[in-house]
N, C-alpha and C. Protein backbone atom coordinates (compact mmCIF):
# COMPACT_ATOMS: atom_id res chain seq x y z
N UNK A 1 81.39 71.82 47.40
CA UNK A 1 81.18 70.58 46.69
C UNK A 1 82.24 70.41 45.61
N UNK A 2 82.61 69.05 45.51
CA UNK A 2 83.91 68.69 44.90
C UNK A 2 83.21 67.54 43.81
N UNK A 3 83.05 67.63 42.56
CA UNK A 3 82.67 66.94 42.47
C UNK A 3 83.45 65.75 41.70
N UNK A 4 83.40 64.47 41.46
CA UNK A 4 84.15 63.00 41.18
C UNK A 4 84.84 63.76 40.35
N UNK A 5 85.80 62.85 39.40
CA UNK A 5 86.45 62.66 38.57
C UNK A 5 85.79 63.32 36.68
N UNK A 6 84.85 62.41 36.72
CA UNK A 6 84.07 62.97 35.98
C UNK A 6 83.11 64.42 36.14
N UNK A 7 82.88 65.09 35.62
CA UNK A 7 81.63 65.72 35.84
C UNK A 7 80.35 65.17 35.69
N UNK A 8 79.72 65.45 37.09
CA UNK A 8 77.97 64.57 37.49
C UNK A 8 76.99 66.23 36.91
N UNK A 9 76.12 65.52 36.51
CA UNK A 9 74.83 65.84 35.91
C UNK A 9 74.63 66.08 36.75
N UNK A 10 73.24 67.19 36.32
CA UNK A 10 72.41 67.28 37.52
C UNK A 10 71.02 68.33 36.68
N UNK A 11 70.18 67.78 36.93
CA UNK A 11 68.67 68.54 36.19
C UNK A 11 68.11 69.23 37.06
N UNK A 12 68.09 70.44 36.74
CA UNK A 12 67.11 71.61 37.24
C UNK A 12 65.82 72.41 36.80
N UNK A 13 64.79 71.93 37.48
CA UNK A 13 64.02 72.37 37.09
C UNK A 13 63.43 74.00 37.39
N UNK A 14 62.66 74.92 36.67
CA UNK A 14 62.45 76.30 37.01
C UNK A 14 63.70 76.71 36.99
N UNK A 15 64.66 76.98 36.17
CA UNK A 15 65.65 77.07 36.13
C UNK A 15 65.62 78.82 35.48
N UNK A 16 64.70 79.49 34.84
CA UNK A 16 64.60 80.67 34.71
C UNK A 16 64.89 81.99 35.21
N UNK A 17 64.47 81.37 36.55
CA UNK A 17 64.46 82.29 37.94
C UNK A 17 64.35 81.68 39.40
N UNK A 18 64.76 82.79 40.25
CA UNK A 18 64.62 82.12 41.85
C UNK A 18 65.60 81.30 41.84
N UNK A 19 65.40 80.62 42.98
CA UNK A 19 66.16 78.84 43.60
C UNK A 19 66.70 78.46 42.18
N UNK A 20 65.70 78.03 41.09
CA UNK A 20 66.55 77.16 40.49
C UNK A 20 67.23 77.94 39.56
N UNK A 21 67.11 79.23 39.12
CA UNK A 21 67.90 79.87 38.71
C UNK A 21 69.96 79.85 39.30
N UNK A 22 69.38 80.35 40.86
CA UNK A 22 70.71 80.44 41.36
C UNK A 22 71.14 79.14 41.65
N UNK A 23 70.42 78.23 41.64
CA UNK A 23 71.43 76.75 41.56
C UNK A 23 72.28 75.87 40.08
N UNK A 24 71.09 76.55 39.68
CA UNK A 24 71.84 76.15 37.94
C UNK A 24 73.52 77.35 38.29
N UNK A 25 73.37 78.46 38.65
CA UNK A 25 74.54 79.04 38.23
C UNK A 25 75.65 78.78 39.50
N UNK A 26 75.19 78.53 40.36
CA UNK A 26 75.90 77.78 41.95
C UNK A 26 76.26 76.71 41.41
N UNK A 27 75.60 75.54 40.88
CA UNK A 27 76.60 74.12 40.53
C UNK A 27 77.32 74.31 38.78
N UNK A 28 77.29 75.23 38.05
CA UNK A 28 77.73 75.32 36.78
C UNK A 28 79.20 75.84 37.55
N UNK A 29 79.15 76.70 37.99
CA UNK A 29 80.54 77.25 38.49
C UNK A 29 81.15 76.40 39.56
N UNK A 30 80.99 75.68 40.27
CA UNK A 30 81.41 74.38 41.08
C UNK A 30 82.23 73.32 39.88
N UNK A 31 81.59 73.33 38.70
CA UNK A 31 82.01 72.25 37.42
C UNK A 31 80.95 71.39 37.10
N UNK A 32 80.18 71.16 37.37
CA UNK A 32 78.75 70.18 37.35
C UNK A 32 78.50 70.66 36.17
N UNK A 33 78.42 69.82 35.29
CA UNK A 33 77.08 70.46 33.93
C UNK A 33 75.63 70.14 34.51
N UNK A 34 74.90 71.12 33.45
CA UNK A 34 73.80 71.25 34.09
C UNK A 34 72.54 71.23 32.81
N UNK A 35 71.66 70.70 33.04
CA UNK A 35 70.57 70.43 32.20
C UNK A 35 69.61 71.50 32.86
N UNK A 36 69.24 72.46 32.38
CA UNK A 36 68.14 73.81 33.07
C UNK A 36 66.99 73.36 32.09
N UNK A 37 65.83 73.40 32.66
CA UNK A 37 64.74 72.95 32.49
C UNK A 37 64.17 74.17 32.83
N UNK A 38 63.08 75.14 31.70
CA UNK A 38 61.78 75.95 32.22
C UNK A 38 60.86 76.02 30.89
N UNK A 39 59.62 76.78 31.45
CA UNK A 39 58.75 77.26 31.24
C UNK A 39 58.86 77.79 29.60
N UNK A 40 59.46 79.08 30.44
CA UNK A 40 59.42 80.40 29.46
C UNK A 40 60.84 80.13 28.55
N UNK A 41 61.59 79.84 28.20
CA UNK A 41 63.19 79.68 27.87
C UNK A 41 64.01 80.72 26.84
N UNK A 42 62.55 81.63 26.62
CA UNK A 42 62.95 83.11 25.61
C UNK A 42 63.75 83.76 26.49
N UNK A 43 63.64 84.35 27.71
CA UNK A 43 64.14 84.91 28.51
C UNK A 43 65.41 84.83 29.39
N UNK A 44 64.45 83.06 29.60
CA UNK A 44 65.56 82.57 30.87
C UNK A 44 66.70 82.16 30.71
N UNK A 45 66.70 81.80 29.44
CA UNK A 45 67.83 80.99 28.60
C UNK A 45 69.31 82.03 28.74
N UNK A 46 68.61 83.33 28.17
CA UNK A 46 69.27 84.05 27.88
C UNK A 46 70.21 84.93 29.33
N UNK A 47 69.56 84.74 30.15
CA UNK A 47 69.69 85.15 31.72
C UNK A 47 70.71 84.21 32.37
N UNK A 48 70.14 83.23 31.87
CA UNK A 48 71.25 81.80 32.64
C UNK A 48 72.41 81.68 32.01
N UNK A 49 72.67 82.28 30.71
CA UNK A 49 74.42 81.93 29.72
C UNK A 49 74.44 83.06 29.68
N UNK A 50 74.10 84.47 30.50
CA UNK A 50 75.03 85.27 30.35
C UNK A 50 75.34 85.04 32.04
N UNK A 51 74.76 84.42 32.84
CA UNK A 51 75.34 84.95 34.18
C UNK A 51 76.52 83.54 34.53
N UNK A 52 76.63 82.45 33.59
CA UNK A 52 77.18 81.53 33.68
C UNK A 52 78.80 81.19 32.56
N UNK A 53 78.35 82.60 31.51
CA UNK A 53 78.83 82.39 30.26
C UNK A 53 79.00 81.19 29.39
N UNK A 54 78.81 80.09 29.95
CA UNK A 54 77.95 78.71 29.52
C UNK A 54 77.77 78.78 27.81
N UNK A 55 78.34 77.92 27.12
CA UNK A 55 77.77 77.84 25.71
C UNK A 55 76.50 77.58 25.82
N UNK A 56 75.58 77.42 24.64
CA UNK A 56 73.79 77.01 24.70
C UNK A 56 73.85 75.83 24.11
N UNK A 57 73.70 74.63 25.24
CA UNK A 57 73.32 73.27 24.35
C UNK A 57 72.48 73.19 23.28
N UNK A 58 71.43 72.11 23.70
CA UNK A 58 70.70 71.64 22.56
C UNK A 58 69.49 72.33 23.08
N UNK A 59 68.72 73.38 22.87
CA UNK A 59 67.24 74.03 23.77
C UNK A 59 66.30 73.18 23.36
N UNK A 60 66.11 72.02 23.64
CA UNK A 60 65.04 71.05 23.42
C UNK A 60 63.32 71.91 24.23
């Protein structure tokens, strides 16, 4: 996946672990920013920007 000109969004939910874990870090490295959405976010947060090295937005 190639994505436009711009970089496209894209919201993931369960983003902690599993599927949406490895898709948050499958389209972050493609170039897509990514809005990760979970549960728990003590953990997952921390799981998802080290396997992405990703700065930490805004943890709403």
């Amino acid at each position: 996946m190639v994505p436009a000109v711009e970089p496209r969004t894209v919201v993931i939910t369960g983003a902690s672990r599993g599927l949406g874990f490895a898709s948050a870090v499958h389209l972050y490295q493609q170039g897509w920013r990514v809005v990760a959405a979970m549960r728990k976010p003590d953990a997952g947060l921390e799981n998802l920007l080290a396997a992405t090295g990703a700065p930490a937005g805004d943890p709403a």
